[in-house]
ModelCIF file with pLDDT and N, C-alpha, C, O atoms, coordinates in Angstrom:
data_MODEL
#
_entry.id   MODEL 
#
_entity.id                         1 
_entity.type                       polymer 
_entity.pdbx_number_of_molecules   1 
#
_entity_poly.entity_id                      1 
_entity_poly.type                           'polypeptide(L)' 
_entity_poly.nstd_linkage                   no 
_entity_poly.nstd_monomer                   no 
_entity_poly.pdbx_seq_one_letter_code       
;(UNK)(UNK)(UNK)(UNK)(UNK)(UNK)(UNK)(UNK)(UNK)(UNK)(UNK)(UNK)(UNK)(UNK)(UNK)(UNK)
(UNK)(UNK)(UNK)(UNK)(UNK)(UNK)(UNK)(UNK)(UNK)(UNK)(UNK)(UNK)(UNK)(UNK)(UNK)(UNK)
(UNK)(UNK)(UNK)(UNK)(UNK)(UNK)(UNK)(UNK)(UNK)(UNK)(UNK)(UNK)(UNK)
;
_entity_poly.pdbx_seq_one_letter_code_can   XXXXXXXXXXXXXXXXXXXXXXXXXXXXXXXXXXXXXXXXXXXXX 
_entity_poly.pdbx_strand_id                 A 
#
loop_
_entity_poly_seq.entity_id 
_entity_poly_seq.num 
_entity_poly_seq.mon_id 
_entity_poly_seq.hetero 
1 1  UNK n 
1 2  UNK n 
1 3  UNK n 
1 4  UNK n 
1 5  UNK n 
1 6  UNK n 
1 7  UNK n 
1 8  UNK n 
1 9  UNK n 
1 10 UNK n 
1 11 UNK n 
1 12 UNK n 
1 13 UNK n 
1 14 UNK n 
1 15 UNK n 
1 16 UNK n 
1 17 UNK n 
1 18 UNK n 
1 19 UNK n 
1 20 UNK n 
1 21 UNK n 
1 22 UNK n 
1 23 UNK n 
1 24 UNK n 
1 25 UNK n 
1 26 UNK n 
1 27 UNK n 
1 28 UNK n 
1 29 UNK n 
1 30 UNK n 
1 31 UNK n 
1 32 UNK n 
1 33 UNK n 
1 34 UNK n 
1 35 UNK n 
1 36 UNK n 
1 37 UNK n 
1 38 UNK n 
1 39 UNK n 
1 40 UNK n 
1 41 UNK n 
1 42 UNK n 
1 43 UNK n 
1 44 UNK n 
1 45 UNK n 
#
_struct_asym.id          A 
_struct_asym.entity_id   1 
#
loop_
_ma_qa_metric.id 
_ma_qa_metric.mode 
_ma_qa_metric.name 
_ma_qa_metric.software_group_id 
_ma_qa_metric.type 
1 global pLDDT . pLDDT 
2 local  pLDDT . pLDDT 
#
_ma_qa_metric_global.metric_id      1 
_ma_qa_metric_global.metric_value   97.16 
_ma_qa_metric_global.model_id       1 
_ma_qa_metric_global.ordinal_id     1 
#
loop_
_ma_qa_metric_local.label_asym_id 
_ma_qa_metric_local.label_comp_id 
_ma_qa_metric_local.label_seq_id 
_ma_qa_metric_local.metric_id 
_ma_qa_metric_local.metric_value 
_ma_qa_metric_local.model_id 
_ma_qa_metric_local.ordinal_id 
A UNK 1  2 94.00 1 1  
A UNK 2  2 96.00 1 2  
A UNK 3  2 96.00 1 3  
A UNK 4  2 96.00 1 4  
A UNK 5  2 97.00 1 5  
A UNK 6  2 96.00 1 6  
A UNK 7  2 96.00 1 7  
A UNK 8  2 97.00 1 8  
A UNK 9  2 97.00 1 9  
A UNK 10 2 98.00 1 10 
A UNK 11 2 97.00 1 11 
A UNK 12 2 97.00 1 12 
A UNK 13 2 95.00 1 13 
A UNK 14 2 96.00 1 14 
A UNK 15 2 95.00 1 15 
A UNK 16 2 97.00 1 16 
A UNK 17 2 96.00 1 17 
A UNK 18 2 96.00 1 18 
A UNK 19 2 97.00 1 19 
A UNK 20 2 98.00 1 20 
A UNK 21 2 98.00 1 21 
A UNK 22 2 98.00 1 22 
A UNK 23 2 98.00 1 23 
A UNK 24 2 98.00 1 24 
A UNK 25 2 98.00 1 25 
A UNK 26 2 98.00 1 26 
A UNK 27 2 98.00 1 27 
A UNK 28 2 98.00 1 28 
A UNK 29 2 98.00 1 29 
A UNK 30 2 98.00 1 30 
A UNK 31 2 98.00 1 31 
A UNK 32 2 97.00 1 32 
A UNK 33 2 97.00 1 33 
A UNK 34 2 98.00 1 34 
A UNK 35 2 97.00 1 35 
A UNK 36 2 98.00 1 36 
A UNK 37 2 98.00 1 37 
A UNK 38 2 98.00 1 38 
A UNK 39 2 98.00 1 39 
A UNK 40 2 97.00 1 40 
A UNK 41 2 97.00 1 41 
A UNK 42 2 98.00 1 42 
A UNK 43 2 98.00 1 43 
A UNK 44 2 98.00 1 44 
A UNK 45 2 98.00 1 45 
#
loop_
_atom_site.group_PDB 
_atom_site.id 
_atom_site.type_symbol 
_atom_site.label_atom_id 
_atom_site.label_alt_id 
_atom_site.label_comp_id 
_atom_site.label_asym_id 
_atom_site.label_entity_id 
_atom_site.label_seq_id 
_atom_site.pdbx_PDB_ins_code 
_atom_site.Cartn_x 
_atom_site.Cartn_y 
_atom_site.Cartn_z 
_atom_site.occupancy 
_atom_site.B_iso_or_equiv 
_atom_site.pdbx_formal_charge 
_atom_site.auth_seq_id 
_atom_site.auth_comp_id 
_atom_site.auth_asym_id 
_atom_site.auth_atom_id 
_atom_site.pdbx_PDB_model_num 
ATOM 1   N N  . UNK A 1 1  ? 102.570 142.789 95.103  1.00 94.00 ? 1  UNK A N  1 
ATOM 2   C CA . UNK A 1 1  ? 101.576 143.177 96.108  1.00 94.00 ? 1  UNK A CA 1 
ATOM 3   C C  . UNK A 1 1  ? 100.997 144.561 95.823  1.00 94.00 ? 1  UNK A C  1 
ATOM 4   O O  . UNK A 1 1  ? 99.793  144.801 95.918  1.00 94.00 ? 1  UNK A O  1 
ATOM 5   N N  . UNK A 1 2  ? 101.960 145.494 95.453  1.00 96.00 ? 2  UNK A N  1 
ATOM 6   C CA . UNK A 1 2  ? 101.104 146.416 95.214  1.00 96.00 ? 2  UNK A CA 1 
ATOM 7   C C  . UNK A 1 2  ? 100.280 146.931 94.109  1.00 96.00 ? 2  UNK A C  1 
ATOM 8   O O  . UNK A 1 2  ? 99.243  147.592 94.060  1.00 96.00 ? 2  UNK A O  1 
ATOM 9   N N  . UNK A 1 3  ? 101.239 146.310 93.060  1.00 96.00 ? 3  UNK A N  1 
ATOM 10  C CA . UNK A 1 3  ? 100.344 146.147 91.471  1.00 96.00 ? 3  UNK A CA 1 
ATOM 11  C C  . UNK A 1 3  ? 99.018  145.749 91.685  1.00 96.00 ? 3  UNK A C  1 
ATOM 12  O O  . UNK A 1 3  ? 98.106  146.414 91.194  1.00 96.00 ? 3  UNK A O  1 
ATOM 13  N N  . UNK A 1 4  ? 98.744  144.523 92.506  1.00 96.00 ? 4  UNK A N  1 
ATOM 14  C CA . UNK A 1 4  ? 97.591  143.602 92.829  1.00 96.00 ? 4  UNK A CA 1 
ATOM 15  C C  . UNK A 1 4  ? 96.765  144.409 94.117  1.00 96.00 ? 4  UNK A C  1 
ATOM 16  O O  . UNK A 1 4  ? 95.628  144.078 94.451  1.00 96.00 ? 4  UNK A O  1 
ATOM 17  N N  . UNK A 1 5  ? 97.664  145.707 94.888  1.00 97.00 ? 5  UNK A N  1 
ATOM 18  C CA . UNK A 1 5  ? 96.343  146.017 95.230  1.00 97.00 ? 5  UNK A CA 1 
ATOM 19  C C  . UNK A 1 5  ? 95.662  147.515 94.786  1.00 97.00 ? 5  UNK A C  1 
ATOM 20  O O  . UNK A 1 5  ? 94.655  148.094 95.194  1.00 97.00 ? 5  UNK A O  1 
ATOM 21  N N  . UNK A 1 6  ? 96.239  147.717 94.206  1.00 96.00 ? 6  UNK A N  1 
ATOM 22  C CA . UNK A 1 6  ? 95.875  149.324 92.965  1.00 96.00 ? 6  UNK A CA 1 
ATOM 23  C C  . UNK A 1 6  ? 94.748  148.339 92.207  1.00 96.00 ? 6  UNK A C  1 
ATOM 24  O O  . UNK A 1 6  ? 93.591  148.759 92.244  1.00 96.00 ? 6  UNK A O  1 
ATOM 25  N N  . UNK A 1 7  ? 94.976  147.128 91.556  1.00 96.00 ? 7  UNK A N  1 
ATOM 26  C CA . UNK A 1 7  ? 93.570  146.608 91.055  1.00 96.00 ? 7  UNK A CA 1 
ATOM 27  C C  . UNK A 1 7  ? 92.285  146.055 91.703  1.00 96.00 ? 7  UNK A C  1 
ATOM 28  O O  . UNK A 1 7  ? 91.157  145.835 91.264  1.00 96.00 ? 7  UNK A O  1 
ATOM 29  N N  . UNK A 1 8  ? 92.851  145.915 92.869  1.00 97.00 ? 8  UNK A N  1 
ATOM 30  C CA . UNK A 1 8  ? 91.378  145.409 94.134  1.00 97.00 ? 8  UNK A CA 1 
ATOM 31  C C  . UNK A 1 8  ? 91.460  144.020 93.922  1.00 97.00 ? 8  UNK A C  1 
ATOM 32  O O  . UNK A 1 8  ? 90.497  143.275 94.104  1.00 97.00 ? 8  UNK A O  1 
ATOM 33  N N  . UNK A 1 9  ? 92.958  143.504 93.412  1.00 97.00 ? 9  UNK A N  1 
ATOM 34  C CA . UNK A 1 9  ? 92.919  142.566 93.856  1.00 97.00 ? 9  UNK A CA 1 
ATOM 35  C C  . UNK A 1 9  ? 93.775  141.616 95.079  1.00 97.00 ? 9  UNK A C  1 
ATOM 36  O O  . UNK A 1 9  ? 94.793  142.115 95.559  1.00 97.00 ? 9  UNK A O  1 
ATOM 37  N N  . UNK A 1 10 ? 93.261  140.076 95.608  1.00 98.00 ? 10 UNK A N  1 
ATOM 38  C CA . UNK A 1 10 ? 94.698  139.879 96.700  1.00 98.00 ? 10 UNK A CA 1 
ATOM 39  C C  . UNK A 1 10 ? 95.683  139.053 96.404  1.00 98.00 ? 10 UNK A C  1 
ATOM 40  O O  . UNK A 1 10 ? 95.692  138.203 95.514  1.00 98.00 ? 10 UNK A O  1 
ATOM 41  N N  . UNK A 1 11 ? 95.989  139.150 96.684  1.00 97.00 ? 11 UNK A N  1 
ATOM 42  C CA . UNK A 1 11 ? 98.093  138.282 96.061  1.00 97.00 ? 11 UNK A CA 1 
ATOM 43  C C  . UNK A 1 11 ? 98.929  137.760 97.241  1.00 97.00 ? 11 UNK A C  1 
ATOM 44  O O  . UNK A 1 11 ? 99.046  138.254 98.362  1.00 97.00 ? 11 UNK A O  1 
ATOM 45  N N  . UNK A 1 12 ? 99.484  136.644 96.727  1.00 97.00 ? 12 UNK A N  1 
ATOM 46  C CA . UNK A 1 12 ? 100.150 136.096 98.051  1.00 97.00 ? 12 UNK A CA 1 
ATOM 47  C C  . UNK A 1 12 ? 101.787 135.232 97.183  1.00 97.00 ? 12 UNK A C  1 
ATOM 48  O O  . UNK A 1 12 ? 101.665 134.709 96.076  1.00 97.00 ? 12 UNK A O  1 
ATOM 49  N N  . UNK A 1 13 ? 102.761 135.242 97.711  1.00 95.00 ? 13 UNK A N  1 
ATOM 50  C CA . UNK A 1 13 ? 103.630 134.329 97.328  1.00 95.00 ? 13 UNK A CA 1 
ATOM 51  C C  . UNK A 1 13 ? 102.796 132.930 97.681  1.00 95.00 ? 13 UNK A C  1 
ATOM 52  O O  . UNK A 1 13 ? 101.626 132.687 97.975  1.00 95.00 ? 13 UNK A O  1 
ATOM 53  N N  . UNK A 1 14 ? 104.131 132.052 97.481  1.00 96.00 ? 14 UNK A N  1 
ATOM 54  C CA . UNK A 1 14 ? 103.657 130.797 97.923  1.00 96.00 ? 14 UNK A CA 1 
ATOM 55  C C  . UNK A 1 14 ? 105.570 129.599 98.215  1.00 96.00 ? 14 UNK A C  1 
ATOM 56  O O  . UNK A 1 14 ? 106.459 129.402 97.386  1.00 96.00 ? 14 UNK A O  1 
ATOM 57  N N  . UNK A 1 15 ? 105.501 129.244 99.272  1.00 95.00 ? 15 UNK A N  1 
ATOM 58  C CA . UNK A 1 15 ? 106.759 128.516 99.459  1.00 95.00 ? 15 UNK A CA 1 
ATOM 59  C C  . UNK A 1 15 ? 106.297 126.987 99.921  1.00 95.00 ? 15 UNK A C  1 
ATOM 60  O O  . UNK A 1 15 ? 105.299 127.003 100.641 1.00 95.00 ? 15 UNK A O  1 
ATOM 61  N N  . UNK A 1 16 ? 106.695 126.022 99.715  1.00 97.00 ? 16 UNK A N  1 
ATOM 62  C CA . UNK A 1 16 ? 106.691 124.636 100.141 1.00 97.00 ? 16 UNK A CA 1 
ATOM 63  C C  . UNK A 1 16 ? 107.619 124.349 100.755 1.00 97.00 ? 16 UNK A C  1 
ATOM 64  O O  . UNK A 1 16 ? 108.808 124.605 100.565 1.00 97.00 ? 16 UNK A O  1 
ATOM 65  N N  . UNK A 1 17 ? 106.815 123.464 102.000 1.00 96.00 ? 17 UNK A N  1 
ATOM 66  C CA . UNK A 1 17 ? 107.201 122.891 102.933 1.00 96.00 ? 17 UNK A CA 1 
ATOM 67  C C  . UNK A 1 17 ? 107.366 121.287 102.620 1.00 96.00 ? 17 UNK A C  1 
ATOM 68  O O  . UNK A 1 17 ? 106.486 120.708 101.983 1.00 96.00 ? 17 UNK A O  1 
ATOM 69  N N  . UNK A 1 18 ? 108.571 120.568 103.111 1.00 96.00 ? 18 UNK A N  1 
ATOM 70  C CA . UNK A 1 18 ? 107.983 119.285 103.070 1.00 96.00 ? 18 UNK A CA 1 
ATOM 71  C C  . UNK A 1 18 ? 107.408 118.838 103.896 1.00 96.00 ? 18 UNK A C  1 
ATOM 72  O O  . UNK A 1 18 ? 107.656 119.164 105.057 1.00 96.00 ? 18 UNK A O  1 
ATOM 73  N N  . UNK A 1 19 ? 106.226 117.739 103.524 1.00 97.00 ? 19 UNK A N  1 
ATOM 74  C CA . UNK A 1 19 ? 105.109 117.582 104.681 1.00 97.00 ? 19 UNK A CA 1 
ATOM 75  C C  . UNK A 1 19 ? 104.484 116.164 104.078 1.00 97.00 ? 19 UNK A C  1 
ATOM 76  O O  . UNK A 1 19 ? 103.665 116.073 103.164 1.00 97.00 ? 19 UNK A O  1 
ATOM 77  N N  . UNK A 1 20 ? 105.042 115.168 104.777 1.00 98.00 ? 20 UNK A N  1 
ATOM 78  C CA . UNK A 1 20 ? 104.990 113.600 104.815 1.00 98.00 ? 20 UNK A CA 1 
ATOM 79  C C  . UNK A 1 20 ? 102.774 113.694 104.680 1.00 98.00 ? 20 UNK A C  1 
ATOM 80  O O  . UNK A 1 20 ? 102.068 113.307 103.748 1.00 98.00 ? 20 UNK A O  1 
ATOM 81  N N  . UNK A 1 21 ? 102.477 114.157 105.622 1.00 98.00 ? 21 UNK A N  1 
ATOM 82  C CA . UNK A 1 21 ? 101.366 114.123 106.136 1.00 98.00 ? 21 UNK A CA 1 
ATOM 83  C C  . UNK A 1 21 ? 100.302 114.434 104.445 1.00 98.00 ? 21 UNK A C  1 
ATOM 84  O O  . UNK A 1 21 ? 99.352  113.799 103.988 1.00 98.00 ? 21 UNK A O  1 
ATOM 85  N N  . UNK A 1 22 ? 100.810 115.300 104.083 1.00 98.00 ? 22 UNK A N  1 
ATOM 86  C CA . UNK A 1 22 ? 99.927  115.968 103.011 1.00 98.00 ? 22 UNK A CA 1 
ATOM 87  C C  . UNK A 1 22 ? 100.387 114.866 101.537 1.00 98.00 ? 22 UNK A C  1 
ATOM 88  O O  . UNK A 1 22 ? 99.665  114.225 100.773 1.00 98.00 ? 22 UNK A O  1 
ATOM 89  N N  . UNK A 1 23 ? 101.464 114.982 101.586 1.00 98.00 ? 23 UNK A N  1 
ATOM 90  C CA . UNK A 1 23 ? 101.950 113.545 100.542 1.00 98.00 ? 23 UNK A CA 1 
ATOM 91  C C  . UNK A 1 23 ? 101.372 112.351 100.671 1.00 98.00 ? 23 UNK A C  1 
ATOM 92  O O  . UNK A 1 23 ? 101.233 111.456 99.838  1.00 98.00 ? 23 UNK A O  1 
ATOM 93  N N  . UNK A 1 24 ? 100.943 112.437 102.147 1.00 98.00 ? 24 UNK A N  1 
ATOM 94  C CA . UNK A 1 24 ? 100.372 110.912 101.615 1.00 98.00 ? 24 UNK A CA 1 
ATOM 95  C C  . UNK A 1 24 ? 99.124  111.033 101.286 1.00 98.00 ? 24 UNK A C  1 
ATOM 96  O O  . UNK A 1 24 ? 98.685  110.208 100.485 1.00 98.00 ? 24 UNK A O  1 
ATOM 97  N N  . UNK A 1 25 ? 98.243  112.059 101.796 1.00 98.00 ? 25 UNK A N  1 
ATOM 98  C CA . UNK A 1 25 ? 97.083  112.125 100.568 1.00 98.00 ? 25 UNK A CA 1 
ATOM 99  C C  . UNK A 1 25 ? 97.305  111.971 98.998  1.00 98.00 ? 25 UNK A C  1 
ATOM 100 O O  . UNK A 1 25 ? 96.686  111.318 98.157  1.00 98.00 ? 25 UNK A O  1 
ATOM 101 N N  . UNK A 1 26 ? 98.299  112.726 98.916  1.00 98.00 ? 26 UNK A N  1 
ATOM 102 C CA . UNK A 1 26 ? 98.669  112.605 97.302  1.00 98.00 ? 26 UNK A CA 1 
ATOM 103 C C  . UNK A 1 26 ? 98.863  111.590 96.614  1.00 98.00 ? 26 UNK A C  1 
ATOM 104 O O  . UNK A 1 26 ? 98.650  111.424 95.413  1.00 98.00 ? 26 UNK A O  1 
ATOM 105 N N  . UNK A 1 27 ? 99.367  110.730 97.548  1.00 98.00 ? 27 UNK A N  1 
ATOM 106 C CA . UNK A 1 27 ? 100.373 109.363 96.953  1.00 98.00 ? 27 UNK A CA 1 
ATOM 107 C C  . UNK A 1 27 ? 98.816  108.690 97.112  1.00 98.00 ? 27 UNK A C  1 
ATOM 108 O O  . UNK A 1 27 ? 98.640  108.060 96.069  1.00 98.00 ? 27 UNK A O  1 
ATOM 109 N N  . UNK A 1 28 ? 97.780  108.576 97.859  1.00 98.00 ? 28 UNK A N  1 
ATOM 110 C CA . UNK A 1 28 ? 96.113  107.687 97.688  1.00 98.00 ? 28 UNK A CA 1 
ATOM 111 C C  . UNK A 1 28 ? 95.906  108.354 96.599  1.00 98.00 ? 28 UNK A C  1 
ATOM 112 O O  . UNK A 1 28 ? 95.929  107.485 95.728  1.00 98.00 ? 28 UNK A O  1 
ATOM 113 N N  . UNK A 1 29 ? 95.691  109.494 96.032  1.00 98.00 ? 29 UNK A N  1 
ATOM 114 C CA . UNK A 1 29 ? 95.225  109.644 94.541  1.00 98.00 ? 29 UNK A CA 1 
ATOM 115 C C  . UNK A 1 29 ? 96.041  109.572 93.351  1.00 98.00 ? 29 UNK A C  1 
ATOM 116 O O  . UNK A 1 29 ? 95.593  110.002 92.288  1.00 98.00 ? 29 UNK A O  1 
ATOM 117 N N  . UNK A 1 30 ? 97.106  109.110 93.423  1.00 98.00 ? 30 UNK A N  1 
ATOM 118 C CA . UNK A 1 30 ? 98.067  108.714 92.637  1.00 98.00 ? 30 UNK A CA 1 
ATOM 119 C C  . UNK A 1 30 ? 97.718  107.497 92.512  1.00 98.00 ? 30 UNK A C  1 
ATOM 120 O O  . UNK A 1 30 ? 97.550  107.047 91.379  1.00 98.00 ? 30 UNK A O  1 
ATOM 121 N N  . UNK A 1 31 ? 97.502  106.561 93.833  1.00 98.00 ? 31 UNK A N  1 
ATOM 122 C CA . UNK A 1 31 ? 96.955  105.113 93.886  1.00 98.00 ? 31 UNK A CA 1 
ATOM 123 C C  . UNK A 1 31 ? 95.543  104.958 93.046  1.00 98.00 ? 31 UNK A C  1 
ATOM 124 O O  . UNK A 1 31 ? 95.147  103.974 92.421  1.00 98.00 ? 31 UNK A O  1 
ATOM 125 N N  . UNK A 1 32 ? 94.985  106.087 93.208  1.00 97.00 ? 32 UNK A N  1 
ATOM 126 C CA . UNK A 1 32 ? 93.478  105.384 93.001  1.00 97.00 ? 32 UNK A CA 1 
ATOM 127 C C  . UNK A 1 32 ? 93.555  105.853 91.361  1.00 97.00 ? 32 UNK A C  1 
ATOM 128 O O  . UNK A 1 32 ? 92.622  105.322 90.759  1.00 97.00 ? 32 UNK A O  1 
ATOM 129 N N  . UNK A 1 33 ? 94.443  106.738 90.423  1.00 97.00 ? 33 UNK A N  1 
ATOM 130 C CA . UNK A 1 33 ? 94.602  107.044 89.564  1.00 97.00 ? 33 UNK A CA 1 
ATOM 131 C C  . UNK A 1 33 ? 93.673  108.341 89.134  1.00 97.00 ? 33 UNK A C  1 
ATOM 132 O O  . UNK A 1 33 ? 93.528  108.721 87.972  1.00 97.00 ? 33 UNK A O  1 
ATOM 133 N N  . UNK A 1 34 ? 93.193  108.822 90.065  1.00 98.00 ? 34 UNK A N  1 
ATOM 134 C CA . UNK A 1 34 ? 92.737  110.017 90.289  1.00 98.00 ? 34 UNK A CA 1 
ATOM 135 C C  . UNK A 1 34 ? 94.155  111.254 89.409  1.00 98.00 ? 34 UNK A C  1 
ATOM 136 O O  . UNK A 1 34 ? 94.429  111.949 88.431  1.00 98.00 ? 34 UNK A O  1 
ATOM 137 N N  . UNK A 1 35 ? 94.406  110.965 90.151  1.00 97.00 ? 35 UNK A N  1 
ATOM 138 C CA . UNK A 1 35 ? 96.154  111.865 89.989  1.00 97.00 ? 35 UNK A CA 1 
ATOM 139 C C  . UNK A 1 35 ? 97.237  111.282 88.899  1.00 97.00 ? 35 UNK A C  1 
ATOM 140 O O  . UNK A 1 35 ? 97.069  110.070 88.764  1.00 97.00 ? 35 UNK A O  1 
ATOM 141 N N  . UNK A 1 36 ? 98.048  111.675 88.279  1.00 98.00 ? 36 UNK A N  1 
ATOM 142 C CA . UNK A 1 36 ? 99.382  111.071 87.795  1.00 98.00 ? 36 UNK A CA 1 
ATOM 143 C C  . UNK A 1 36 ? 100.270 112.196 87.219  1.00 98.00 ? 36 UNK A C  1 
ATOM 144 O O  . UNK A 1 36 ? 99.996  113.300 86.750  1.00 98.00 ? 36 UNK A O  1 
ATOM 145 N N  . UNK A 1 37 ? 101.412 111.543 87.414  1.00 98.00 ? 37 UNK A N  1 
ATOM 146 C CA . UNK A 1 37 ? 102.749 111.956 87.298  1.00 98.00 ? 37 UNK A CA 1 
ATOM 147 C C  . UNK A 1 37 ? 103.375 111.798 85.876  1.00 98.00 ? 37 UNK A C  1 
ATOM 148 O O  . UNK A 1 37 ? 103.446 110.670 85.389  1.00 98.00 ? 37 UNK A O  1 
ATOM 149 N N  . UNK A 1 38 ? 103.884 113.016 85.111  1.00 98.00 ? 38 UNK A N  1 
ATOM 150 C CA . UNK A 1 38 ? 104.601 112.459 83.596  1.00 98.00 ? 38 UNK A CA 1 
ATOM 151 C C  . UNK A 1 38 ? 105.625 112.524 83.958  1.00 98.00 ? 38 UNK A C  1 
ATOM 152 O O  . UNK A 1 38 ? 105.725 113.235 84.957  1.00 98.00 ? 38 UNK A O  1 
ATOM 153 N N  . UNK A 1 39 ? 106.754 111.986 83.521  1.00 98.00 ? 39 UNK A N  1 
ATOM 154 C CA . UNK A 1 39 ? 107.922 112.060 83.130  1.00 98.00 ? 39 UNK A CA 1 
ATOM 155 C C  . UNK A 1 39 ? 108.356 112.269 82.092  1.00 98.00 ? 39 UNK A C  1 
ATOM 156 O O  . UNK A 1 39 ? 108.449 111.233 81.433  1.00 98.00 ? 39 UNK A O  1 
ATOM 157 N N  . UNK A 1 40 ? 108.773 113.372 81.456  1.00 97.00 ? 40 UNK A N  1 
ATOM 158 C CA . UNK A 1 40 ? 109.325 114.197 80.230  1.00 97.00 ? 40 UNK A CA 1 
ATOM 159 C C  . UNK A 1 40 ? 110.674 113.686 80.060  1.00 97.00 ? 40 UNK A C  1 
ATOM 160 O O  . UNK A 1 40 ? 110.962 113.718 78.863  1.00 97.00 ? 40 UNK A O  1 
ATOM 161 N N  . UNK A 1 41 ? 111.718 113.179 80.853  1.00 97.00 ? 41 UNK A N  1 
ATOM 162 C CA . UNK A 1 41 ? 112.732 112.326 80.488  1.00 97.00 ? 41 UNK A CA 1 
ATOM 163 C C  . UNK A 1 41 ? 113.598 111.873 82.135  1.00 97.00 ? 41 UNK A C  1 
ATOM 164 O O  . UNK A 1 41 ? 113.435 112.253 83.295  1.00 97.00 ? 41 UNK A O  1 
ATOM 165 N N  . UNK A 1 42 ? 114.602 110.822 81.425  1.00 98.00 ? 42 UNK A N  1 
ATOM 166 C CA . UNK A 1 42 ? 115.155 110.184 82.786  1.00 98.00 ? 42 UNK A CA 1 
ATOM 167 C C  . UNK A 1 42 ? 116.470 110.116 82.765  1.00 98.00 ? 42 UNK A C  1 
ATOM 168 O O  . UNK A 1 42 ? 116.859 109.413 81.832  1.00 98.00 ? 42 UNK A O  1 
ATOM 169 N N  . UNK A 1 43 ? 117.425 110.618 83.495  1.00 98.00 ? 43 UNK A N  1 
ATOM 170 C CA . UNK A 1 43 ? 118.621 110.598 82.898  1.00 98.00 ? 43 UNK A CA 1 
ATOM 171 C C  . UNK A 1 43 ? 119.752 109.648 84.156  1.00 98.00 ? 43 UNK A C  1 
ATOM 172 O O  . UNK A 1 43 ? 119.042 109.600 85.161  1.00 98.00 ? 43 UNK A O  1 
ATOM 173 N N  . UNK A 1 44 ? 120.678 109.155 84.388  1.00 98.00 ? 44 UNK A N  1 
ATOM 174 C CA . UNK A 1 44 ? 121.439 108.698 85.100  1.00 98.00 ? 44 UNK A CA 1 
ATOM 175 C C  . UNK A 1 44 ? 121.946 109.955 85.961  1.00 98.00 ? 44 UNK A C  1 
ATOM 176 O O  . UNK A 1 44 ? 122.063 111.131 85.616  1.00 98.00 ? 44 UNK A O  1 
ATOM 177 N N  . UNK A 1 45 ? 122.326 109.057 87.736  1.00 98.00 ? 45 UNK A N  1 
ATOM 178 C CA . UNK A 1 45 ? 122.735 110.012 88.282  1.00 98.00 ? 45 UNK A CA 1 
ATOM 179 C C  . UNK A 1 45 ? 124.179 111.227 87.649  1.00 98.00 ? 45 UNK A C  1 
ATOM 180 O O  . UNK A 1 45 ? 124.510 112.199 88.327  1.00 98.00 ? 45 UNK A O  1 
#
């Protein structure tokens, strides 16, 4: 914050919430293939 405001610029963290509501927008552009997901590998529980 203050590095960022000696340059004039603004800065914010950022934390996630889980939020059913906003996922399911996500999960329609996942549907419509707008969006997608990689998987880099899969391992057993």
């Amino acid at each position: 914050r203050a590095d960022a405001a000696a340059a004039g610029i603004r800065a914010t963290d950022y934390k996630v919430a889980p939020d059913g509501a906003t996922l399911a927008i996500i999960a329609r552009l996942l549907e419509s293939g707008d969006i997608r997901v990689h998987l880099d590998d899969v391992f057993d529980l």
